[in-house]
N, C-alpha and C. Protein backbone atom coordinates (compact mmCIF):
# COMPACT_ATOMS: atom_id res chain seq x y z
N UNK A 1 100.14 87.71 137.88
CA UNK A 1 101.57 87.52 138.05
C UNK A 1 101.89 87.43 139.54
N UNK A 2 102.18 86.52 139.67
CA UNK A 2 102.91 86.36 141.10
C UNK A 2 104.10 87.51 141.61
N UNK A 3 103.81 87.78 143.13
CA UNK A 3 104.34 88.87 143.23
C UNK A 3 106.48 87.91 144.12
N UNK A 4 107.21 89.10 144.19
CA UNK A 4 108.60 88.65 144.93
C UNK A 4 107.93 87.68 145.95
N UNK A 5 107.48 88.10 146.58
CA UNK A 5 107.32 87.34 148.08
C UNK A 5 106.52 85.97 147.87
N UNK A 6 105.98 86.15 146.90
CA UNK A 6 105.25 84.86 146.56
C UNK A 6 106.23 83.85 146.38
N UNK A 7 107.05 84.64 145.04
CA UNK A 7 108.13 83.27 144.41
C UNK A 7 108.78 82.29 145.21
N UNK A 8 109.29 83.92 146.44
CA UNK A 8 110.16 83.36 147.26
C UNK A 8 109.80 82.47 148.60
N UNK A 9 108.61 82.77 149.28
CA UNK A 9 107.54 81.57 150.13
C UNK A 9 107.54 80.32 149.28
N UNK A 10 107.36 80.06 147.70
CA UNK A 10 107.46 79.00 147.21
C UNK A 10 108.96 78.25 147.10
N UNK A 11 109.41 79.02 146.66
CA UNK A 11 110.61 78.30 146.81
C UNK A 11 111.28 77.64 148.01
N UNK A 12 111.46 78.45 148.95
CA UNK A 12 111.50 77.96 150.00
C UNK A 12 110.72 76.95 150.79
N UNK A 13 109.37 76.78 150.58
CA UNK A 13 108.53 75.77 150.80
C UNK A 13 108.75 74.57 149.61
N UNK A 14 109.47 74.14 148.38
CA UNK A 14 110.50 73.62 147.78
C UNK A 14 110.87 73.15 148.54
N UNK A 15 112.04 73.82 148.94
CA UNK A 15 113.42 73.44 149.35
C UNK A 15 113.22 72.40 150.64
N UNK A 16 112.16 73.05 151.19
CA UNK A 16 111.38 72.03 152.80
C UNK A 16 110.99 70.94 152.30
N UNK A 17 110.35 71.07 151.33
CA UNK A 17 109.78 69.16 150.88
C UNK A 17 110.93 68.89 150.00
N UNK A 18 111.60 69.29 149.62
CA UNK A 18 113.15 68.19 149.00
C UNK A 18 113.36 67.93 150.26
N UNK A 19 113.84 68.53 151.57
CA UNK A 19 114.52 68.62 152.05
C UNK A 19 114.15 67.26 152.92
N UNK A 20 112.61 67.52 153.26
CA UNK A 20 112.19 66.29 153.91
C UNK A 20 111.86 64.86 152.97
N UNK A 21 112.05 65.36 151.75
CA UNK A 21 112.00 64.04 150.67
C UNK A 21 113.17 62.82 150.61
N UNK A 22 114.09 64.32 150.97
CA UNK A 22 115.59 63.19 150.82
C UNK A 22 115.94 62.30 152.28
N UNK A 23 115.34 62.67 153.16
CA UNK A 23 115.04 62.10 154.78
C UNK A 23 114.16 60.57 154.39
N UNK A 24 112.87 60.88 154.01
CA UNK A 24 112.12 59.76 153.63
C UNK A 24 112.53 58.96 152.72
N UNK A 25 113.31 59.64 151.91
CA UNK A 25 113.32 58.73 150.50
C UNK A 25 114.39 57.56 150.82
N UNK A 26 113.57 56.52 150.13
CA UNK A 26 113.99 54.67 150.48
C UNK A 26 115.15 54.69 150.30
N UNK A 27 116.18 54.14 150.66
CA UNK A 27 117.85 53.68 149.72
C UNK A 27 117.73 52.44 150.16
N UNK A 28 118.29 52.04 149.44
CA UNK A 28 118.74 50.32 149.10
C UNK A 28 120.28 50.26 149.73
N UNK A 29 120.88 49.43 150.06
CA UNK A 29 121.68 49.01 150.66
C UNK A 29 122.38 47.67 149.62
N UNK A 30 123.57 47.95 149.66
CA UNK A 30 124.03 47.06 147.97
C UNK A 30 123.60 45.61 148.42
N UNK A 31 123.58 45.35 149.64
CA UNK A 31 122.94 43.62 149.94
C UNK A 31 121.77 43.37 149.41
N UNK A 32 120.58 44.72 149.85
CA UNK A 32 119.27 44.61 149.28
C UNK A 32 119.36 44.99 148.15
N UNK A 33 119.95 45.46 147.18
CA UNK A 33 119.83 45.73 145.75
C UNK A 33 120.52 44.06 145.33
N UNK A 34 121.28 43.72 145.74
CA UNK A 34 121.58 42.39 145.11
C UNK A 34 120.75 41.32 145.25
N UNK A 35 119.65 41.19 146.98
CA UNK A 35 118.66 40.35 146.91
C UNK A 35 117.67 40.41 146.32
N UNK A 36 116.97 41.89 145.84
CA UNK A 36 116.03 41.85 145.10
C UNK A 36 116.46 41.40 143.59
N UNK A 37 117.71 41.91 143.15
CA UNK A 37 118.16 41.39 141.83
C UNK A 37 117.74 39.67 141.86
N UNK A 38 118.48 39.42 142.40
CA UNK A 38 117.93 38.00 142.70
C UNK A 38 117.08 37.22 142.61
N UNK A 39 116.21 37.75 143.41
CA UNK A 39 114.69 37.09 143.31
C UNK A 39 113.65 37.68 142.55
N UNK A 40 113.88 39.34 142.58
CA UNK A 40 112.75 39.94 141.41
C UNK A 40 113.14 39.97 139.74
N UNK A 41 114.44 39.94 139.85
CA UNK A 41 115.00 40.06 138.38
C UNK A 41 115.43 38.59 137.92
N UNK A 42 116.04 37.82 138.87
CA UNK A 42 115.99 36.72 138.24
C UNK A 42 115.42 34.81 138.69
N UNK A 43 114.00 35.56 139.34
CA UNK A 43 113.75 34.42 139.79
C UNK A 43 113.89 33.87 140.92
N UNK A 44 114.57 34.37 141.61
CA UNK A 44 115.20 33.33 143.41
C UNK A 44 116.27 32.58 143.15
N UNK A 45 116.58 31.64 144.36
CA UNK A 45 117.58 31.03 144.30
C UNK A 45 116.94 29.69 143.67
N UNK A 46 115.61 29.31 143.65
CA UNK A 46 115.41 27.98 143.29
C UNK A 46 114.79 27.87 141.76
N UNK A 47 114.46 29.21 141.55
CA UNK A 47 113.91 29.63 140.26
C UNK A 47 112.78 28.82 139.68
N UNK A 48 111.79 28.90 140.64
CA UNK A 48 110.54 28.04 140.16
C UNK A 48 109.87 28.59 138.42
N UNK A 49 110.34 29.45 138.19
CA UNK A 49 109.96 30.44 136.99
C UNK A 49 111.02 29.37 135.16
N UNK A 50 111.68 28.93 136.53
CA UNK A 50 112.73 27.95 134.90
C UNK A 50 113.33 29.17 133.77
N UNK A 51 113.44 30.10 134.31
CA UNK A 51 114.12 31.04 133.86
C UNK A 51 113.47 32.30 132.84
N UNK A 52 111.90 31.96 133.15
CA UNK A 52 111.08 33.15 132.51
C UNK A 52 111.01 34.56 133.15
N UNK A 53 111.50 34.36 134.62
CA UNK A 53 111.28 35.72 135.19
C UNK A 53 112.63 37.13 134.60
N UNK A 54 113.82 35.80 134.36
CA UNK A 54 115.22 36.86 133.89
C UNK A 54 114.69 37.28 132.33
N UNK A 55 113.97 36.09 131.69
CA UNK A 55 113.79 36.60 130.35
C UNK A 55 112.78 38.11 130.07
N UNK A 56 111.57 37.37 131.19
CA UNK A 56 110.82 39.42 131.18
C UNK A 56 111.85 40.26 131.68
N UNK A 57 112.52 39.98 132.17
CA UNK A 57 112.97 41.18 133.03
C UNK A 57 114.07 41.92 131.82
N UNK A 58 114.91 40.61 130.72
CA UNK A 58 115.50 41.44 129.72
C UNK A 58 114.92 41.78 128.36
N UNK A 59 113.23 41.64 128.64
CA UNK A 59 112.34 42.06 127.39
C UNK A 59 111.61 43.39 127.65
N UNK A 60 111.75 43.67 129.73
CA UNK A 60 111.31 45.03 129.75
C UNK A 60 112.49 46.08 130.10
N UNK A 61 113.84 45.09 129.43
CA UNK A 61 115.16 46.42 129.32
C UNK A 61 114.87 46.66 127.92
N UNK A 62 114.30 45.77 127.31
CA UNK A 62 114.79 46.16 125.69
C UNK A 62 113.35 46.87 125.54
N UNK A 63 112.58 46.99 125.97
CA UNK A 63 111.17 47.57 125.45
C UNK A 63 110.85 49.41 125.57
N UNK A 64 110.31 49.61 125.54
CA UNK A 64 110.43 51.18 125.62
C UNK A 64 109.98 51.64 127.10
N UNK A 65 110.85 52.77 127.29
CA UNK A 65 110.26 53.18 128.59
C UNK A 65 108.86 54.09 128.64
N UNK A 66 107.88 53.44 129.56
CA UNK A 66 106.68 54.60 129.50
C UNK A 66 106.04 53.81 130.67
N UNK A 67 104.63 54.45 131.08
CA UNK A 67 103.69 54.44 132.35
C UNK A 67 102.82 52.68 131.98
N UNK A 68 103.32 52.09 132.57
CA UNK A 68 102.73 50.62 132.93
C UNK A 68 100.91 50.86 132.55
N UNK A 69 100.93 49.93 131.31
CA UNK A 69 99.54 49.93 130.97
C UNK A 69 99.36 49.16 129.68
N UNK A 70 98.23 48.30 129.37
CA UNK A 70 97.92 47.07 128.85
C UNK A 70 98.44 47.57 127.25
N UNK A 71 98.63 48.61 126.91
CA UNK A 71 99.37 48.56 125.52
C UNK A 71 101.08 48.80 125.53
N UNK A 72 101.39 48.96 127.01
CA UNK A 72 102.97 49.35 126.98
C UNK A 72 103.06 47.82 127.10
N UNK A 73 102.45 46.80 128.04
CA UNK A 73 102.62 45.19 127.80
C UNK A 73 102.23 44.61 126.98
N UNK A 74 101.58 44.73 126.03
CA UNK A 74 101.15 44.15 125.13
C UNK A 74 102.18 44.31 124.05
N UNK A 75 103.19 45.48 123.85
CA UNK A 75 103.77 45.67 123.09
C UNK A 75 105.04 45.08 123.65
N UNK A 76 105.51 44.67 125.10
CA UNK A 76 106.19 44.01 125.80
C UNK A 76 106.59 42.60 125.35
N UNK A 77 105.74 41.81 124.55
CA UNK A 77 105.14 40.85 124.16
C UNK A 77 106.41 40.48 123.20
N UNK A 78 106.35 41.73 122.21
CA UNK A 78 107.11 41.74 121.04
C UNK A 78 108.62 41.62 121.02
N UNK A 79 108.82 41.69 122.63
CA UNK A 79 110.56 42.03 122.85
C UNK A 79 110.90 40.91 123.65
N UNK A 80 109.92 39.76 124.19
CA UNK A 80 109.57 38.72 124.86
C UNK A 80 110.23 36.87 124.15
N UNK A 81 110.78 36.75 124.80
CA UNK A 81 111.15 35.37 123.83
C UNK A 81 109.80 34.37 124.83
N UNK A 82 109.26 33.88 123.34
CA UNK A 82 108.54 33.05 122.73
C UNK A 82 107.79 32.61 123.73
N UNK A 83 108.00 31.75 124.74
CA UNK A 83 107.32 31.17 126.20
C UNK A 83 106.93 32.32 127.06
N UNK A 84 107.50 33.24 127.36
CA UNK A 84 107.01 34.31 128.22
C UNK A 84 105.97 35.33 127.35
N UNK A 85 106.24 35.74 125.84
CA UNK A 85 105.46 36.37 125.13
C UNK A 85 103.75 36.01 124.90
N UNK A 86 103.61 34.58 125.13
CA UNK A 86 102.67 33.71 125.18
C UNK A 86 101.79 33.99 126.12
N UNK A 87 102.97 34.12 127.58
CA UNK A 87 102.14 34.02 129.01
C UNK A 87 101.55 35.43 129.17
N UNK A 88 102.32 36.49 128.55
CA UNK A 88 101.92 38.04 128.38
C UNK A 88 100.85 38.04 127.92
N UNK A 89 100.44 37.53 126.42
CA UNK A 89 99.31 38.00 126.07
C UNK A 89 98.06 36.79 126.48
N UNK A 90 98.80 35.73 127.33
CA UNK A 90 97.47 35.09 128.14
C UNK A 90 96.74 36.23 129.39
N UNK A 91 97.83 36.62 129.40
CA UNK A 91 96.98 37.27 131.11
C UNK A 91 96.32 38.84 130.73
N UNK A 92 97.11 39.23 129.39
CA UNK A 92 96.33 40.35 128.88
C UNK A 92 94.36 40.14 128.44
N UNK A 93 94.65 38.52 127.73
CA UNK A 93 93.54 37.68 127.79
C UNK A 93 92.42 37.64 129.03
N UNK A 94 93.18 37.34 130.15
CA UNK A 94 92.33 37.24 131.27
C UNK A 94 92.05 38.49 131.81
N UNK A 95 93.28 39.41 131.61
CA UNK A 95 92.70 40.29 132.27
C UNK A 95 91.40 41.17 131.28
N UNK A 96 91.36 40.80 130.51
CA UNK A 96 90.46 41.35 129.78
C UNK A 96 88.87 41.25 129.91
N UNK A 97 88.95 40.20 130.41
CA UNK A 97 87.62 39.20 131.27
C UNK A 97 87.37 39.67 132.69
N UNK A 98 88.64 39.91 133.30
CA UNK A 98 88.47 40.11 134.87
C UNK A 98 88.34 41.11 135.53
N UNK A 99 88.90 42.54 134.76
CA UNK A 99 88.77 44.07 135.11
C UNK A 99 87.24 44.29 134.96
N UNK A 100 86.76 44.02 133.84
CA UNK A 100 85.19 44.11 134.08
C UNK A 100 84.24 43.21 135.02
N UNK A 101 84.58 41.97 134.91
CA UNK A 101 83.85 41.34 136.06
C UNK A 101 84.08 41.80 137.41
N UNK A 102 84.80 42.57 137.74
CA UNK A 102 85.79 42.68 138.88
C UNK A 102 84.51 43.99 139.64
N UNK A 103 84.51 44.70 138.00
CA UNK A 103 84.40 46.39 138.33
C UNK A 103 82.18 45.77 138.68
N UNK A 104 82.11 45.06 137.59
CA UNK A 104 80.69 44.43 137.67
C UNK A 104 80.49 44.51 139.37
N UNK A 105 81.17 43.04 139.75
CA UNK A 105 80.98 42.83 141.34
C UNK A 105 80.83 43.76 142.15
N UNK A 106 82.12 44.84 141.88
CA UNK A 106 82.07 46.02 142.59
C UNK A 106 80.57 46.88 143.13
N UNK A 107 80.03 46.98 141.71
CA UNK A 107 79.15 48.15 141.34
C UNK A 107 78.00 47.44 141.89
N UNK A 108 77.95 45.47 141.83
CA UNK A 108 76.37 44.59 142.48
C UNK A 108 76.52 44.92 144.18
N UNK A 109 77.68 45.21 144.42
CA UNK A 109 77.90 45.31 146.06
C UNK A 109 76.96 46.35 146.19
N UNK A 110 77.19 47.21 145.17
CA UNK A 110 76.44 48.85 145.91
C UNK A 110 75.41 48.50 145.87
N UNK A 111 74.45 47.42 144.83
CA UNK A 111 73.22 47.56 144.88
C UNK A 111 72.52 46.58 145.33
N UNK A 112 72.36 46.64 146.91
CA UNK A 112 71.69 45.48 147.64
C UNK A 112 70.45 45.32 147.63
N UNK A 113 69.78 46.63 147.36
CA UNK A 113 68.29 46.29 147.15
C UNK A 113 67.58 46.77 146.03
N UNK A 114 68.64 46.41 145.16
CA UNK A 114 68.12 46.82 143.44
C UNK A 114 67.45 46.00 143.19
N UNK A 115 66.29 45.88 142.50
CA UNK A 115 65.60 44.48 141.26
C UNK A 115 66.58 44.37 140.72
N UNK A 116 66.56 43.13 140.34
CA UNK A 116 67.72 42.20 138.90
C UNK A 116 67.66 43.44 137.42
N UNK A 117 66.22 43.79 136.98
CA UNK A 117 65.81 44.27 135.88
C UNK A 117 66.11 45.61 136.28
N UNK A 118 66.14 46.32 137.22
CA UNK A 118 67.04 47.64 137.46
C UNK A 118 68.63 47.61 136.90
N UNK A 119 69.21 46.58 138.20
CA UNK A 119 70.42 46.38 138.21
C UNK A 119 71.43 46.18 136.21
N UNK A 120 70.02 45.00 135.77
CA UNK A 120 70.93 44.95 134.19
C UNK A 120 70.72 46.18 133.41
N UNK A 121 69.41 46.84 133.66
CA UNK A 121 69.02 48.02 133.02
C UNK A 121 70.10 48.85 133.06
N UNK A 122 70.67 49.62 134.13
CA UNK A 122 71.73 50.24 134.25
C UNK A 122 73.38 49.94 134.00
N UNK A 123 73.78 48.49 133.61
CA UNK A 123 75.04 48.11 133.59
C UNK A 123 74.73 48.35 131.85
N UNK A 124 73.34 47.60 131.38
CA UNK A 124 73.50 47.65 129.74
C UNK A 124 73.69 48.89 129.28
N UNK A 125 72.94 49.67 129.72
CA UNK A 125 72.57 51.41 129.90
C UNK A 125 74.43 52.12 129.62
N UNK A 126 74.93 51.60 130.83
CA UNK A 126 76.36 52.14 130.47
C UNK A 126 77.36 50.77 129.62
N UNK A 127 77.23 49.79 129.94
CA UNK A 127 78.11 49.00 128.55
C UNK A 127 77.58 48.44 127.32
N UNK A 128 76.52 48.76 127.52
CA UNK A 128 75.93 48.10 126.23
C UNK A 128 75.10 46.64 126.36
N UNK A 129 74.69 46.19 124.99
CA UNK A 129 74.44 44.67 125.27
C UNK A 129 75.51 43.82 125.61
N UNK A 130 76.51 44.08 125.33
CA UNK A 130 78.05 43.11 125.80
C UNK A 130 79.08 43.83 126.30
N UNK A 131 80.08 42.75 126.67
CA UNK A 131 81.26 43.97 126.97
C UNK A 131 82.28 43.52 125.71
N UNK A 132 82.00 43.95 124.59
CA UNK A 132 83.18 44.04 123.77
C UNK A 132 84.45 44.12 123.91
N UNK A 133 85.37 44.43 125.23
CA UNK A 133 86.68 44.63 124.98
C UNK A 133 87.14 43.17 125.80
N UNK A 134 86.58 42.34 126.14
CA UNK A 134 86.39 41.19 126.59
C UNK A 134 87.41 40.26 125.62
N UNK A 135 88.17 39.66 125.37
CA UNK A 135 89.06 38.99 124.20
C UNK A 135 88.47 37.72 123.88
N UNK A 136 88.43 37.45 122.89
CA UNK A 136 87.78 35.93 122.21
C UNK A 136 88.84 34.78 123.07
N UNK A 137 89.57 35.02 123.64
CA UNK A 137 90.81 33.76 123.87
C UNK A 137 90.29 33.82 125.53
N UNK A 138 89.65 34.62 126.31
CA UNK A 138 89.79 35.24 127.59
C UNK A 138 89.40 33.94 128.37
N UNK A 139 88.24 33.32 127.85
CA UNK A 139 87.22 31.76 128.46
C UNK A 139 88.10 30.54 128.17
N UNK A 140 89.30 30.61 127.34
CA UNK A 140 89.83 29.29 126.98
C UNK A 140 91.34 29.50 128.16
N UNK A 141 91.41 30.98 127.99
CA UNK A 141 93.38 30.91 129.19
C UNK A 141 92.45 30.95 129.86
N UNK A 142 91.62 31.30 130.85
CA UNK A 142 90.85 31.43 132.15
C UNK A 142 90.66 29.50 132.39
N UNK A 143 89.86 29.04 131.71
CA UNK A 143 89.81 27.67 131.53
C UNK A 143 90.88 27.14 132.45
N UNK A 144 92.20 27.52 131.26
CA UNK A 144 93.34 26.43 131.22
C UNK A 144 93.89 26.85 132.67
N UNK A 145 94.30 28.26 133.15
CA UNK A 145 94.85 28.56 134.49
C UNK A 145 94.10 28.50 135.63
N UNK A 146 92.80 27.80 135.40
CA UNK A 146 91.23 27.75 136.48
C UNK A 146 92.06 26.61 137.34
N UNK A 147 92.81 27.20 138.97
CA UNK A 147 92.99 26.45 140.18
C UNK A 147 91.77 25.63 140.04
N UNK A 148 90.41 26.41 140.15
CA UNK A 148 89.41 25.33 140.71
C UNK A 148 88.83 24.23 139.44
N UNK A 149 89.38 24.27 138.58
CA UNK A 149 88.16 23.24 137.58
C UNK A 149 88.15 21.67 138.31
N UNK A 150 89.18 21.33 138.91
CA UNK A 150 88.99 20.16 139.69
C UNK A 150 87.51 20.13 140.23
N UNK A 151 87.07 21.16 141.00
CA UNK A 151 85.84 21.52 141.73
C UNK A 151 84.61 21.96 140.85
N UNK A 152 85.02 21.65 139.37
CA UNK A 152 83.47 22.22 138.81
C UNK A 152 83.76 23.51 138.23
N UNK A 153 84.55 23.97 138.18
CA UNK A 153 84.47 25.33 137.75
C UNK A 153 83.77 25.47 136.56
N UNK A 154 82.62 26.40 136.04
CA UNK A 154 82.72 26.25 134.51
C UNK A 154 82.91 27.12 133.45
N UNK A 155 83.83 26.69 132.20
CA UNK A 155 83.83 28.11 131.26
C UNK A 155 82.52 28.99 131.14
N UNK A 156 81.63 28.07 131.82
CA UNK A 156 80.38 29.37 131.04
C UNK A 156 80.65 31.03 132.20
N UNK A 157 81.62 31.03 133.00
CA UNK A 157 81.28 31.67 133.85
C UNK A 157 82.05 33.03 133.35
N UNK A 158 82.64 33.17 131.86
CA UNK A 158 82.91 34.01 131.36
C UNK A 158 82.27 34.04 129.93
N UNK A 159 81.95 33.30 129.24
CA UNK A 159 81.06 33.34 128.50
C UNK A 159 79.25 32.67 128.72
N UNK A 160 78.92 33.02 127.88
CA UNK A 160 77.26 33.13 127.82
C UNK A 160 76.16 33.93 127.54
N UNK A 161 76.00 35.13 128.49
CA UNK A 161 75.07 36.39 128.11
C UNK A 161 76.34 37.20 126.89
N UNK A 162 77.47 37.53 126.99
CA UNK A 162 77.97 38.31 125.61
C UNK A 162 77.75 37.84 124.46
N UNK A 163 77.49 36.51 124.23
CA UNK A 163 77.25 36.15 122.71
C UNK A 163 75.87 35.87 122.41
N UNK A 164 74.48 36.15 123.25
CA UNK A 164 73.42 36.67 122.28
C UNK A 164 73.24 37.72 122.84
N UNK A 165 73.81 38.55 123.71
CA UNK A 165 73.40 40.03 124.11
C UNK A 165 72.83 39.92 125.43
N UNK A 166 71.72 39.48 125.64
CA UNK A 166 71.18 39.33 126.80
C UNK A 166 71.51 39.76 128.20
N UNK A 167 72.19 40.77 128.61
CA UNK A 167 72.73 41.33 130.18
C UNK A 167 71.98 40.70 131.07
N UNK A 168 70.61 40.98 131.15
CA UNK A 168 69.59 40.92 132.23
C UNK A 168 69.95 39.18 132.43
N UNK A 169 69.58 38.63 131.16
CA UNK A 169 69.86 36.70 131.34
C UNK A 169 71.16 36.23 131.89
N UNK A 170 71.90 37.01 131.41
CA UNK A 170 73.12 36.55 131.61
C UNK A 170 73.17 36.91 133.55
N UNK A 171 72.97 38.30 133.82
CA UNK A 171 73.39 38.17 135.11
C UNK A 171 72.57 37.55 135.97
N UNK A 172 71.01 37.28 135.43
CA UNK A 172 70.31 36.39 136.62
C UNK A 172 70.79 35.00 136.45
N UNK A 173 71.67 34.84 135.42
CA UNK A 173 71.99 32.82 135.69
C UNK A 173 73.35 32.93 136.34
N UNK A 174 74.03 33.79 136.18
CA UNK A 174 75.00 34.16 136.90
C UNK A 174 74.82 34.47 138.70
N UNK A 175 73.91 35.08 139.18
CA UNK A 175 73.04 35.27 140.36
C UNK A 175 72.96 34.11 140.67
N UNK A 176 72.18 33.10 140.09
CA UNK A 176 71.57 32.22 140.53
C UNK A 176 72.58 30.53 140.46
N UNK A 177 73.52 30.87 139.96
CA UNK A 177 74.33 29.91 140.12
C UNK A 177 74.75 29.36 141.30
C-alpha cells in the first residue's frame, strides 16, 4: 500500500505533466481546422479524388470507433459507398502481400552472410511452407496498381514459391532476378 507521501509526490508529479501537456499540446486555429477540412476531409480544392476522399471520410463517421487496424478497415468497407469500398478492400489485398514481403526484406538485410539454404530454413522454420495470410486477389490489385509494369514488372513477383510450397525456390529466383 502506498504510503500519504507517496500519493501525494504522485499527484503532484500529475499535475506537472498536465501542466506541461497543456503548454505542448497542438491547437488548431479555426483557419487550420478549416484547411485541413478541406483537403484531408474533402479532397482539396481541385479534388483529384472525384469525390472519394469526402465519401471515406463519411464511411469512417458512420463506422465504429476503435484503434486503426486491418479488421476495424475492413469492416470500414461495409459503411463505404461502392467505389471507395472496392479501393478498401484492394489495398487490404495488397497490403496483405506487402507487410510480409516488407518484414521478409527487413529480416534478408540482417542476413548478409547467411547461405540461401540457412536463410529459407529459418523464414520456413517461422512461417511455414507459405505465407497463408497473403489474399488470393493480392497478385491481380498489385498487377493492376503496378506504376512500373510499363518497365516489365512481373506478377510472378508475388506469386510463385506460395503455391507449391517451396520457400528456399521461391526466394533463390526471387534473389536472382
Amino acid at each position: 500500500m502506498a504510503s500519504r507521501r507517496t500519493v501525494i509526490a504522485t499527484r503532484q508529479a500529475n499535475q506537472r505533466l498536465r501542466a506541461v501537456a497543456s503548454i505542448l499540446k497542438p491547437g488548431f486555429s479555426t483557419e487550420e481546422v478549416g484547411f485541413y477540412r478541406k483537403h484531408l476531409v474533402e479532397g482539396g480544392l481541385d479534388d483529384p479524388t472525384g469525390g472519394r476522399q469526402k465519401r471515406l471520410a463519411s464511411a469512417m463517421r458512420r463506422a465504429r470507433r476503435e484503434p486503426l487496424s486491418p479488421v476495424w478497415v475492413s469492416s470500414l468497407a461495409t459503411h463505404a459507398a461502392d467505389d471507395v469500398a472496392q479501393r478498401i478492400r484492394d489495398i487490404l489485398a495488397a497490403e496483405s502481400a506487402l507487410v510480409p514481403a516488407s518484414s521478409l526484406y527487413g529480416y534478408l538485410l540482417t542476413r548478409r552472410a547467411a547461405r540461401l539454404d540457412e536463410i529459407s530454413g529459418d523464414v520456413t522454420s517461422t512461417w511455414g511452407p507459405a505465407v497463408s495470410s497473403v489474399s488470393d486477389r493480392a497478385a491481380d490489385v498489385l498487377e493492376a496498381h503496378n506504376p512500373l509494369k510499363e518497365c516489365g514488372a512481373r506478377k510472378g513477383l508475388v506469386e510463385g514459391g506460395e503455391q507449391d510450397g517451396d520457400m528456399q525456390e521461391h526466394i533463390g529466383a526471387r534473389l536472382a532476378a
